[in-house]
C-alpha atoms as a PDB file:
ATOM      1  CA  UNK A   1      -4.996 -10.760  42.387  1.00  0.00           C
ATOM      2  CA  UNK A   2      -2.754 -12.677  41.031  1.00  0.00           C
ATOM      3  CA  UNK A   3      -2.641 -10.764  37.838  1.00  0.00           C
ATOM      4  CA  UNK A   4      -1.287  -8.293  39.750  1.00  0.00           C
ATOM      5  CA  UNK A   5       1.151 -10.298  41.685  1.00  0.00           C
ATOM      6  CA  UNK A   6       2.226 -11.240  37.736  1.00  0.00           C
ATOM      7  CA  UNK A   7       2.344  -7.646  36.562  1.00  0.00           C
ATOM      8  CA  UNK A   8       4.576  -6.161  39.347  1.00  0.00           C
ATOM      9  CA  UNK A   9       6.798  -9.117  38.991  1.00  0.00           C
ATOM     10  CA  UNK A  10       7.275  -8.430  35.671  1.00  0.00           C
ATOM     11  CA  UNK A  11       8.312  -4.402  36.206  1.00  0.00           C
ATOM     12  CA  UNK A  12      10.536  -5.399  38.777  1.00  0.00           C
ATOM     13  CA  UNK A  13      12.712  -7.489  36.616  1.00  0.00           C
ATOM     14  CA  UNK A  14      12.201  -4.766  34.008  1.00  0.00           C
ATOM     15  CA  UNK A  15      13.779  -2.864  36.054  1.00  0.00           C
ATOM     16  CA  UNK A  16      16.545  -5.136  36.474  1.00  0.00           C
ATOM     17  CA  UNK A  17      17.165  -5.306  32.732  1.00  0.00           C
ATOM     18  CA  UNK A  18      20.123  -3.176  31.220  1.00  0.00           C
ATOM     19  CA  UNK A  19      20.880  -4.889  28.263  1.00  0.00           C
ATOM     20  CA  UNK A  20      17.989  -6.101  25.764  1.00  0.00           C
ATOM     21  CA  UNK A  21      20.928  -8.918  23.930  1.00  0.00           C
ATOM     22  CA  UNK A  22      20.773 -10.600  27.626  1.00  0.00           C
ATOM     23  CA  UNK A  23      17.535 -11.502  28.513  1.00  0.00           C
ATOM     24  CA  UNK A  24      14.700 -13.679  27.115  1.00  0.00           C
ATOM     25  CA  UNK A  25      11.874 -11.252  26.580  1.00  0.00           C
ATOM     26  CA  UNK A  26       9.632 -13.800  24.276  1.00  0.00           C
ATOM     27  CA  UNK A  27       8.485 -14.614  28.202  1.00  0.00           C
ATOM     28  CA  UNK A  28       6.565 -10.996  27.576  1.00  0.00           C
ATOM     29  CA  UNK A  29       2.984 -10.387  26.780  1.00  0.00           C
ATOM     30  CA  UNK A  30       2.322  -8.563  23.272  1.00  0.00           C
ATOM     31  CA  UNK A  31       0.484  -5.758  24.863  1.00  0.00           C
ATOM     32  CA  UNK A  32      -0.160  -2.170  23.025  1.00  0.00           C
ATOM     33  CA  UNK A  33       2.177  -0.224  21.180  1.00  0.00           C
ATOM     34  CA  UNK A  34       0.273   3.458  22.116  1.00  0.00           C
ATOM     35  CA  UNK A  35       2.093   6.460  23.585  1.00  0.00           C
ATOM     36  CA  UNK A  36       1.264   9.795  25.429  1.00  0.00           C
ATOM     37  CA  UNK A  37       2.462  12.827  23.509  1.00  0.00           C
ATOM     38  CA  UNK A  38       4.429  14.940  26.005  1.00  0.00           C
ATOM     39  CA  UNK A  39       3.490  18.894  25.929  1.00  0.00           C
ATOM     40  CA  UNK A  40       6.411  19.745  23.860  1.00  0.00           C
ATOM     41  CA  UNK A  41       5.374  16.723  21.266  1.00  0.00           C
ATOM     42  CA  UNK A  42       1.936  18.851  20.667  1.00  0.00           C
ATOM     43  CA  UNK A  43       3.613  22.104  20.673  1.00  0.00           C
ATOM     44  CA  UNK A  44       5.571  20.188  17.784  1.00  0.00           C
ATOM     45  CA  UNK A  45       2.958  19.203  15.696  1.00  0.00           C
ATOM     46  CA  UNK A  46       1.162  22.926  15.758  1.00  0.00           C
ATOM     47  CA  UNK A  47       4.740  24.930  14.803  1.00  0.00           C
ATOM     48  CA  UNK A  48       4.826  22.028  11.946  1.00  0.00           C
ATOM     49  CA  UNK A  49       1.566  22.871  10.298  1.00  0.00           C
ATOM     50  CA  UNK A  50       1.841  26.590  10.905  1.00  0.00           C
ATOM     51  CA  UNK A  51       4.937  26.555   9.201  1.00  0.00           C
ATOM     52  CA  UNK A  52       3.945  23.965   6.446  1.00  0.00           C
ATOM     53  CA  UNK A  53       1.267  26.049   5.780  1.00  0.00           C
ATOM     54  CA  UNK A  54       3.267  29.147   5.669  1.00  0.00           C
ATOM     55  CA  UNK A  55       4.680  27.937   2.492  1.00  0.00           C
ATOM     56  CA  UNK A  56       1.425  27.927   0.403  1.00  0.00           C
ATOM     57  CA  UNK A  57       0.014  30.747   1.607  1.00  0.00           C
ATOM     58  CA  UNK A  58       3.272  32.408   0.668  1.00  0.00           C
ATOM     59  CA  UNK A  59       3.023  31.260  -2.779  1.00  0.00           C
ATOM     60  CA  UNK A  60      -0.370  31.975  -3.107  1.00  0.00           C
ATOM     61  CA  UNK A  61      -0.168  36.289  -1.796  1.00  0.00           C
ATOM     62  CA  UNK A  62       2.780  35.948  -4.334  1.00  0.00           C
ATOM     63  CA  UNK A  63       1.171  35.287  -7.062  1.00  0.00           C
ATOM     64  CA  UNK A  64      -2.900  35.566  -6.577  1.00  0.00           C
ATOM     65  CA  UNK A  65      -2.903  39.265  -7.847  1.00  0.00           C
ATOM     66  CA  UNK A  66      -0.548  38.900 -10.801  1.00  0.00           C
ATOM     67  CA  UNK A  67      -2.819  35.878 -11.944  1.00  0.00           C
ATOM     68  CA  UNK A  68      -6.385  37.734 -11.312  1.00  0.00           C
ATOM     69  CA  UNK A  69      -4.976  40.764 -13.102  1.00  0.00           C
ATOM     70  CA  UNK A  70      -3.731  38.831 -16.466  1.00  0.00           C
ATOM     71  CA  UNK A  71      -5.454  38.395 -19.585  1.00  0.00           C
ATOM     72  CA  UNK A  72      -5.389  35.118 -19.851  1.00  0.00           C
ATOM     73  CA  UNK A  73      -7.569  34.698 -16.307  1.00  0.00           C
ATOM     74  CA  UNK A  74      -9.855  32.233 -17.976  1.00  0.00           C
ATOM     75  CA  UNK A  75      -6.713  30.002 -18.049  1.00  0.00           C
ATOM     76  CA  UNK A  76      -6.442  30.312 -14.303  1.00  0.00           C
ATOM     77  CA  UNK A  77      -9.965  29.137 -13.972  1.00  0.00           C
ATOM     78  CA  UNK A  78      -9.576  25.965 -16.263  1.00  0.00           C
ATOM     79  CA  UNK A  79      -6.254  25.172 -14.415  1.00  0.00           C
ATOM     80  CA  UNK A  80      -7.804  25.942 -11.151  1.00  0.00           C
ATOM     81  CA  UNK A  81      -7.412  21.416 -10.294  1.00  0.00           C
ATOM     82  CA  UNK A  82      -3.915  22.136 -11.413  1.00  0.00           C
ATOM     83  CA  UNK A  83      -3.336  25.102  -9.164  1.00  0.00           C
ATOM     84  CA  UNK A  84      -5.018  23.532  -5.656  1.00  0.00           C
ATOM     85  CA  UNK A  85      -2.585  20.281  -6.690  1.00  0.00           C
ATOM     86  CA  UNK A  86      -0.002  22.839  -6.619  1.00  0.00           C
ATOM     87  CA  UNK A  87      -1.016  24.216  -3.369  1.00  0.00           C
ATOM     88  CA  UNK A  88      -1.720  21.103  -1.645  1.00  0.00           C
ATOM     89  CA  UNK A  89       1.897  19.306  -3.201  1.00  0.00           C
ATOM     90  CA  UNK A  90       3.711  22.186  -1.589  1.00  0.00           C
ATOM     91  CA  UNK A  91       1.952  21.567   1.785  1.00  0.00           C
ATOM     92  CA  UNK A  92       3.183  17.957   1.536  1.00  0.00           C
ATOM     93  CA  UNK A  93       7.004  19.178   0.662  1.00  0.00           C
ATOM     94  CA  UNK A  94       6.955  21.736   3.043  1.00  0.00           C
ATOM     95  CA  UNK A  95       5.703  19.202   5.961  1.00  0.00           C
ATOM     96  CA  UNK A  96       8.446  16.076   5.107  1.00  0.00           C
ATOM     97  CA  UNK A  97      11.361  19.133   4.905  1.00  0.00           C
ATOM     98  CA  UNK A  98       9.990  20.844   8.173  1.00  0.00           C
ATOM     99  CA  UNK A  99       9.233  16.942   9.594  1.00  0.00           C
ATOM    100  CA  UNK A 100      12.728  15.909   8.528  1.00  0.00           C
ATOM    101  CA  UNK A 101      14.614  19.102  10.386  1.00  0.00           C
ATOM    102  CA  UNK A 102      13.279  18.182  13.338  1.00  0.00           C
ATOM    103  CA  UNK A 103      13.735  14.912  13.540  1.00  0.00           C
ATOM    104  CA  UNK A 104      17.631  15.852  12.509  1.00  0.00           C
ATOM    105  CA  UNK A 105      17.398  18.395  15.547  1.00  0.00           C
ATOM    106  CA  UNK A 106      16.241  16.020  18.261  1.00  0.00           C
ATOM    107  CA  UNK A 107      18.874  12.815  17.054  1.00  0.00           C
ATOM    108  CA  UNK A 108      21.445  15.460  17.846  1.00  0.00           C
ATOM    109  CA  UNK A 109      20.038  16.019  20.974  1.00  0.00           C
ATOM    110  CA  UNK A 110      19.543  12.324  22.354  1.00  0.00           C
ATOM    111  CA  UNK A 111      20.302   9.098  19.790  1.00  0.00           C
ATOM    112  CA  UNK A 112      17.232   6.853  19.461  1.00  0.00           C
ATOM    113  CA  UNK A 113      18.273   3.612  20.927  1.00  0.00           C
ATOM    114  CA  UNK A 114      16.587   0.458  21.384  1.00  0.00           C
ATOM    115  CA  UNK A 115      16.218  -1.511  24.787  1.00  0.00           C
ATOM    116  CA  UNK A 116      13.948  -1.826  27.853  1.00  0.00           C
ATOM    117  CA  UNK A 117      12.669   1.806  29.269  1.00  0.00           C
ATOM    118  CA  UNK A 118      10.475   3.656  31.897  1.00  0.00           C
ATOM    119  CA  UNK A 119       7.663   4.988  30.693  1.00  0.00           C
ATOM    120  CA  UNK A 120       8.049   8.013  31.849  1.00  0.00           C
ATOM    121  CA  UNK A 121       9.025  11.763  30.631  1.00  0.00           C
ATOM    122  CA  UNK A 122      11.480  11.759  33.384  1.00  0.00           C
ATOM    123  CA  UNK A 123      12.912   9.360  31.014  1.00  0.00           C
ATOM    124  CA  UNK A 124      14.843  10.983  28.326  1.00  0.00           C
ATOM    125  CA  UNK A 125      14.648   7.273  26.243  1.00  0.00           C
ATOM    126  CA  UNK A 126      11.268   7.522  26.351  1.00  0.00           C
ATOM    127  CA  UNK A 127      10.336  10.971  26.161  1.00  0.00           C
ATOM    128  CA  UNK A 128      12.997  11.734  23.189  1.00  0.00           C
ATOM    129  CA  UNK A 129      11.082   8.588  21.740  1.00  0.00           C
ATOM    130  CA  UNK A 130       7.400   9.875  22.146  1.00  0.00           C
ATOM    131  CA  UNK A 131       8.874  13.320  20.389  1.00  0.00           C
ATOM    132  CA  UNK A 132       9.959  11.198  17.448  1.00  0.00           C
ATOM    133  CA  UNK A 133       6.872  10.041  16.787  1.00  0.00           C
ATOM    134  CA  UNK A 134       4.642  12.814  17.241  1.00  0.00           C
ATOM    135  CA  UNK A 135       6.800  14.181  14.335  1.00  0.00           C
ATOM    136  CA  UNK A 136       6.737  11.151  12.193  1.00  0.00           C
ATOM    137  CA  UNK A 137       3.119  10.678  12.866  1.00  0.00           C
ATOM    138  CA  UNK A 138       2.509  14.546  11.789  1.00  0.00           C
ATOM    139  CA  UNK A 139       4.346  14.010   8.408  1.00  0.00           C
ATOM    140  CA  UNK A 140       2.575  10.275   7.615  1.00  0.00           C
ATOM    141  CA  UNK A 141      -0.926  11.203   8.724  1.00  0.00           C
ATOM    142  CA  UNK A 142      -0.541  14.296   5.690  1.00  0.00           C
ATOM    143  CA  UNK A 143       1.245  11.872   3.145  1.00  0.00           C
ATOM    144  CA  UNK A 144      -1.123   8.975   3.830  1.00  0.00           C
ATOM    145  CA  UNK A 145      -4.163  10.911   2.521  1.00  0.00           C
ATOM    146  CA  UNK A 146      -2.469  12.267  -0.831  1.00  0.00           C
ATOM    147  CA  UNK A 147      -4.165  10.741  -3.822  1.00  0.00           C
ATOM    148  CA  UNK A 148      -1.034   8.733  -4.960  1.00  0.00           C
ATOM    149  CA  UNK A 149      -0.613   5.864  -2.438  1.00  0.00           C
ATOM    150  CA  UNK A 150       3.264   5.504  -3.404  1.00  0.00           C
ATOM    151  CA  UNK A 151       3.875   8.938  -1.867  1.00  0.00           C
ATOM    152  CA  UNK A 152       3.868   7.832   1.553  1.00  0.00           C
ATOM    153  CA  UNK A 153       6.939   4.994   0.993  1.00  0.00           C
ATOM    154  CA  UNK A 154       8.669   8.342   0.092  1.00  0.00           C
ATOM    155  CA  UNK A 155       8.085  10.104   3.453  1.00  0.00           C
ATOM    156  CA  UNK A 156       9.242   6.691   4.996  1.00  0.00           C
ATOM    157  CA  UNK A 157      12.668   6.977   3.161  1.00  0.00           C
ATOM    158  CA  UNK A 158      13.277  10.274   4.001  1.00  0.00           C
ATOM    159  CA  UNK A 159      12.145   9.429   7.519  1.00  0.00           C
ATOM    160  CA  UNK A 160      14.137   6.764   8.084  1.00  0.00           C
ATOM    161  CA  UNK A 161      11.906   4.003   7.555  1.00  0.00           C
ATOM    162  CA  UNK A 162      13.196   1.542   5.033  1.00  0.00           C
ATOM    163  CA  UNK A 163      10.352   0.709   2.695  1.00  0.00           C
ATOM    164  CA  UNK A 164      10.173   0.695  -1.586  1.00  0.00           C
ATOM    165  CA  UNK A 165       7.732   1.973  -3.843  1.00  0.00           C
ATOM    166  CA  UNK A 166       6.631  -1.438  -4.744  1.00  0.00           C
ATOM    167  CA  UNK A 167       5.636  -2.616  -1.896  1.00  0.00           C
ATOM    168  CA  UNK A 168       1.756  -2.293  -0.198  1.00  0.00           C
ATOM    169  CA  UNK A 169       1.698  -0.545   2.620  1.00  0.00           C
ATOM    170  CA  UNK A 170      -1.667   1.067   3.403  1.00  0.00           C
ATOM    171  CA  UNK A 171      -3.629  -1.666   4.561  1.00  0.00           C
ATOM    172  CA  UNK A 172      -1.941  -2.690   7.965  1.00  0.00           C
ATOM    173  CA  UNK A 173      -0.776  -0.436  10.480  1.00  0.00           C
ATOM    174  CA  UNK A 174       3.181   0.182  11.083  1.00  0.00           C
ATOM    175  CA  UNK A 175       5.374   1.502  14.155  1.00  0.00           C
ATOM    176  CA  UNK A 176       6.822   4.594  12.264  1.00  0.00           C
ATOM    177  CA  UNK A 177      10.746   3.923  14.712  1.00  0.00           C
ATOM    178  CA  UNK A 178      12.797   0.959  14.263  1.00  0.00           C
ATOM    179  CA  UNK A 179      11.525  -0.583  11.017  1.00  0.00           C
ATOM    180  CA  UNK A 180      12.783  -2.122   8.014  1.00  0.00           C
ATOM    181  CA  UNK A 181      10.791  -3.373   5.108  1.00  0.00           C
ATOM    182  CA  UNK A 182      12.344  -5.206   2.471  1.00  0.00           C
ATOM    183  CA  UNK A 183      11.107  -5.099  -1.019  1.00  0.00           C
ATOM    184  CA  UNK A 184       7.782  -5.732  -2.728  1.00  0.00           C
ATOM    185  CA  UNK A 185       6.459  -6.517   0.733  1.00  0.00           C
ATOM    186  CA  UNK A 186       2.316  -7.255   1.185  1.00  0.00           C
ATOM    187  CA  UNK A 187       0.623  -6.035   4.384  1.00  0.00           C
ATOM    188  CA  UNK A 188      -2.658  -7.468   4.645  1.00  0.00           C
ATOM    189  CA  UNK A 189      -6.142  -5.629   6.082  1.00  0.00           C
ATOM    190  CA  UNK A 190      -5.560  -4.897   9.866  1.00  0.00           C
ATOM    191  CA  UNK A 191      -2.089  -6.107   9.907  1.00  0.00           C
ATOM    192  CA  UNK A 192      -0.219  -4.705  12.611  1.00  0.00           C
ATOM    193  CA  UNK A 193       3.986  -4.645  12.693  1.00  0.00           C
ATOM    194  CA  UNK A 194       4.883  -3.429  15.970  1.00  0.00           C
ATOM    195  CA  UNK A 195       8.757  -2.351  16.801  1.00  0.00           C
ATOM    196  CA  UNK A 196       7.594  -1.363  20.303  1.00  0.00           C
ATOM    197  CA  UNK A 197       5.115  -2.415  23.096  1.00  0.00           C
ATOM    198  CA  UNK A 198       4.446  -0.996  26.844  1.00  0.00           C
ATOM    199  CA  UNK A 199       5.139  -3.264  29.052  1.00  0.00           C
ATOM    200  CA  UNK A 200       3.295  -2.303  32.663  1.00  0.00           C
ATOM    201  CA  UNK A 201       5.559   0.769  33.139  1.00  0.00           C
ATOM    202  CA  UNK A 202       8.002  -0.297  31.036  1.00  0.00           C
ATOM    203  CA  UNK A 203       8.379   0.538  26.923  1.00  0.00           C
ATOM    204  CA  UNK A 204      10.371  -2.030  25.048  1.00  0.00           C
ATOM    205  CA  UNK A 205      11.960  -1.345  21.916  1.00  0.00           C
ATOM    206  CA  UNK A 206      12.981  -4.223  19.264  1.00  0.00           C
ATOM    207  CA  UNK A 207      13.599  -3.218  15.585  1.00  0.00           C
ATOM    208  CA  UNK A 208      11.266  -5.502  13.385  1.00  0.00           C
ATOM    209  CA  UNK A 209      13.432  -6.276  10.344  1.00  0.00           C
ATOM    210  CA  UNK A 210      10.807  -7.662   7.689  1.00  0.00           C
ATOM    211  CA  UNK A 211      12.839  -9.465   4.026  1.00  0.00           C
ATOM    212  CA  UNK A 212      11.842  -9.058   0.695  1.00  0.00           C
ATOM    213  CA  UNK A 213       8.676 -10.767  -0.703  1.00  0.00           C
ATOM    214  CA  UNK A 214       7.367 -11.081   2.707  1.00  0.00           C
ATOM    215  CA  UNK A 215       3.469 -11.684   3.208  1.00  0.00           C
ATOM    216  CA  UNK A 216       1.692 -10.590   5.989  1.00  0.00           C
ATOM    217  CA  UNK A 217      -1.543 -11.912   6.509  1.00  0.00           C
ATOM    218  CA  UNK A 218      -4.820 -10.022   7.292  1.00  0.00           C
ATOM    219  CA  UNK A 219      -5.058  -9.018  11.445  1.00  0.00           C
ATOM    220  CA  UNK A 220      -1.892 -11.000  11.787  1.00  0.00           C
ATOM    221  CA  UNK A 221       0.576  -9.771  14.310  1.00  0.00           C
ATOM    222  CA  UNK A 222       4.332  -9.018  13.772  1.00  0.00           C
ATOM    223  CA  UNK A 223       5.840  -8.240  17.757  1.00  0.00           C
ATOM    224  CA  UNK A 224       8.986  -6.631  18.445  1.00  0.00           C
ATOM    225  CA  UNK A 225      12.230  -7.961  17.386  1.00  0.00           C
ATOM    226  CA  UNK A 226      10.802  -9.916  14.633  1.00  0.00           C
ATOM    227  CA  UNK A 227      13.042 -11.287  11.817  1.00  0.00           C
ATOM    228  CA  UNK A 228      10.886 -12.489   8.924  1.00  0.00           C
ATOM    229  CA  UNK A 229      13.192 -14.274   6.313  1.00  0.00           C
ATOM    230  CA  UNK A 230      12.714 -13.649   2.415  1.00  0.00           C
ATOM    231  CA  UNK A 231      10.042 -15.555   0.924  1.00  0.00           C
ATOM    232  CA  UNK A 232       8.206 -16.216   3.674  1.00  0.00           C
ATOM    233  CA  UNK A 233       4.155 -15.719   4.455  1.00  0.00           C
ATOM    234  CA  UNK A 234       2.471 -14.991   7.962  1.00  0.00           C
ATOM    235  CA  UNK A 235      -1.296 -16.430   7.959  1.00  0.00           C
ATOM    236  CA  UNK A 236      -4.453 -14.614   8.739  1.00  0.00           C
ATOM    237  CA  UNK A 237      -4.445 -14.247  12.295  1.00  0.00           C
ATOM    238  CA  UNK A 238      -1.167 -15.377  13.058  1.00  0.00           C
ATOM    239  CA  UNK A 239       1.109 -13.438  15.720  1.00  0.00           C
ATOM    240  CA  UNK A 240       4.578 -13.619  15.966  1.00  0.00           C
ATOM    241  CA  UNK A 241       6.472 -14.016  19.542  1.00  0.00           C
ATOM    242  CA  UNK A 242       9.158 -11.130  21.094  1.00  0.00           C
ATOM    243  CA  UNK A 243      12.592 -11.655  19.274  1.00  0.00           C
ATOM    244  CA  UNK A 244      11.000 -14.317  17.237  1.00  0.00           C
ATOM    245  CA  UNK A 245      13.045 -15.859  13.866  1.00  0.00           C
ATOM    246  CA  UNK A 246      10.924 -16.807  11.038  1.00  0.00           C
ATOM    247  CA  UNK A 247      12.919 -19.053   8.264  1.00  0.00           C
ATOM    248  CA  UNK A 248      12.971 -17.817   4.720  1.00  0.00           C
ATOM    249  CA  UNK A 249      10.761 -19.992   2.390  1.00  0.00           C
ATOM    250  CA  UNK A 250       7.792 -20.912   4.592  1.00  0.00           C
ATOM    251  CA  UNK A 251       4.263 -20.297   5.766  1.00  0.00           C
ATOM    252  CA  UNK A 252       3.589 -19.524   9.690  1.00  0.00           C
ATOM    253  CA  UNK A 253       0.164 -19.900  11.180  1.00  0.00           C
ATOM    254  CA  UNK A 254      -1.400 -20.072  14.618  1.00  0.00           C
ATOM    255  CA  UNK A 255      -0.471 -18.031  17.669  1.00  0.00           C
ATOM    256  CA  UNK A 256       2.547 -17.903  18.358  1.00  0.00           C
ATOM    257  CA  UNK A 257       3.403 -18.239  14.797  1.00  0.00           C
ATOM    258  CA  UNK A 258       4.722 -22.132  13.898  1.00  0.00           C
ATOM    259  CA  UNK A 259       5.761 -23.175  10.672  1.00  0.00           C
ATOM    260  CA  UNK A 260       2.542 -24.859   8.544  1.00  0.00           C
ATOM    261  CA  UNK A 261       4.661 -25.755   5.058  1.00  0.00           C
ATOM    262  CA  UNK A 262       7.014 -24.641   2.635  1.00  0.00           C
ATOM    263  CA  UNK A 263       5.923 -21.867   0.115  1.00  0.00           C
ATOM    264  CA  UNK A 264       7.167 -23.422  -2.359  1.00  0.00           C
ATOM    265  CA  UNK A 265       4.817 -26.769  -1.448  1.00  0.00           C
ATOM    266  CA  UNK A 266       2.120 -24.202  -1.502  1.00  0.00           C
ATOM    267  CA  UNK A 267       2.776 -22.675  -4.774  1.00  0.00           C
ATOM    268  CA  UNK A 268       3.190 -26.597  -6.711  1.00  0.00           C
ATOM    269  CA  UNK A 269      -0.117 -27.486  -5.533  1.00  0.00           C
ATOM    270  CA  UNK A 270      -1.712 -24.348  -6.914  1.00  0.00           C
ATOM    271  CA  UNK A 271      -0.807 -25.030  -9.589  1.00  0.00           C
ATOM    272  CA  UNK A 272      -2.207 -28.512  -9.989  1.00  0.00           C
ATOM    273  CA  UNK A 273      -5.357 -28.968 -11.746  1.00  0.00           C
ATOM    274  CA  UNK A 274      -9.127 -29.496  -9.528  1.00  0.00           C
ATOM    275  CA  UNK A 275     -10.260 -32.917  -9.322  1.00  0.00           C
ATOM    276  CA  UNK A 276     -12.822 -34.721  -7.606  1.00  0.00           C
ATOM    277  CA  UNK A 277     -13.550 -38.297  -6.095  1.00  0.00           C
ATOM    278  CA  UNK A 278     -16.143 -40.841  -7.115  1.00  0.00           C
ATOM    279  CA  UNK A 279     -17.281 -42.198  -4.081  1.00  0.00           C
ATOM    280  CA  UNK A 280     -18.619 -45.163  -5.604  1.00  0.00           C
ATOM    281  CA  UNK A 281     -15.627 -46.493  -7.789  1.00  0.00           C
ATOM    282  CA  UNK A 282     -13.163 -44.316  -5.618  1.00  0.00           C
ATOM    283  CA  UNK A 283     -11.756 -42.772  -9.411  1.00  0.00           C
ATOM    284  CA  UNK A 284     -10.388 -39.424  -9.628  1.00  0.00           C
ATOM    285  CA  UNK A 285     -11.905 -37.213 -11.767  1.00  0.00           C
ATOM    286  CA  UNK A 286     -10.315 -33.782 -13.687  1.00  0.00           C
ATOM    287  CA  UNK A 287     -12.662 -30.330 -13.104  1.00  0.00           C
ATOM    288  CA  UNK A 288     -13.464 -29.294 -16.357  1.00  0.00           C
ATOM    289  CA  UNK A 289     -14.290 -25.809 -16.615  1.00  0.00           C
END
């Protein structure tokens, strides 16, 4: 009951907030970051594919008689890997240029903005929002299973998602709106770096802004408008508050995330050699290996 009592609270001063800058939203649960796709956000995703596969299959009528007819067809057999790369590579162009179009064609339509929202289609915030990223999810989902891993930082580039080729990516999970990753960045297994959340029947917004050499630990946490400083590591585990600040140069554990120790602390005593104790003479002892 009171649960309740807590969670209609909370959407009525939701619905009091105008301005994310003014309020205190670290007072905010970390709650899911999943959507509905709207109608039109399906009928999307099927004209993308239909016309990212229209490409191939173009290229293929073009040029499958030409190639059956030559003399040299037992080249087209040893090249065959060669030619479904081919096929497959212009599937992947043809979805990021298609993906891209549209994404240009509904920012013209209603600027993605960040802030406090209902979740509702009535909403245009919201629904222009769930459009985005049953686009961007159509054109990472294809990327994400091409047999070069780097590919997919690409698709983030051209998709507005700031992210190098250095850094790894695949092991966590990512909000595909509102993110920046700085360089040679590590995302541990099952991290998740959120830039939105729901709210009751609200969506909040925060853009996650993540600095280079950043480590995030395994099933750690990172919630919406999260600053992570150069440098600095997120433990296994660990989550990160609303609009929290973490200082360059040191290692956060626990939940919410607190500062542990320096990185640079951690790195000296890495590098010190094992020893031991004698428990009888109380003498420190060097590991030889």
């Amino acid at each position: 009951m009171s649960l309740q009592m807590n969670e209609s609270n909370n959407s009525e001063d939701l619905e009091e907030i105008e301005d994310l800058n003014n309020v205190d939203i670290s007072q905010y649960p970390i709650t899911t970051s999943a959507i509905i796709y709207p109608k039109m956000g399906v009928i999307l995703q099927i004209i993308l594919h239909s016309l990212s596969f229209l490409m191939p299959c173009a290229f293929i009528l073009t040029f499958f008689q030409s190639a059956m007819g030559s003399n040299y067809f037992h080249w087209r057999i040893l090249l065959f890997f060669i030619d479904i790369m081919a096929y497959w590579g212009l599937y992947l162009i043809s979805s990021l240029l298609f993906g891209k179009l549209t994404l240009i064609i509904l920012k013209l339509f209603h600027e993605p903005r960040q802030g406090i929202f209902e979740a509702s289609f009535k909403n245009r915030d919201y629904y222009f929002f769930c459009l985005r990223v049953s686009v961007k999810k159509f054109v990472f989902w294809i990327w994400n299973n091409f047999c070069f891993p780097w590919v997919t930082n690409f698709a983030f580039k051209v998709c507005e998602m700031r992210a190098d080729f250095k850094s790894t990516l695949f092991d966590g999970w990512s909000d595909v709106e509102f993110m920046e990753f700085g360089e040679n960045i590590m995302l541990g297994q099952g991290a998740v770096v959120s830039s939105s959340i729901i709210i009751g029947n609200h969506l909040l917004i925060k853009k996650v802004i993540i600095g280079d050499h950043v480590v995030l630990g395994g099933n750690c946490i990172v919630a919406p408008g999260t600053i992570i400083g150069k440098s600095t590591t997120l433990g296994v585990w660990a989550i990160t508050h609303i609009n929290q600040v973490l200082e360059p140069g040191w290692i956060y554990v626990g939940r919410p995330a607190r500062k542990y120790q320096k990185a640079e602390r951690s790195k000296e005593m890495s590098h010190k050699e094992p020893s031991r104790r004698i428990v009888d003479t109380g003498e420190k002892k060097i590991y030889k290996f």
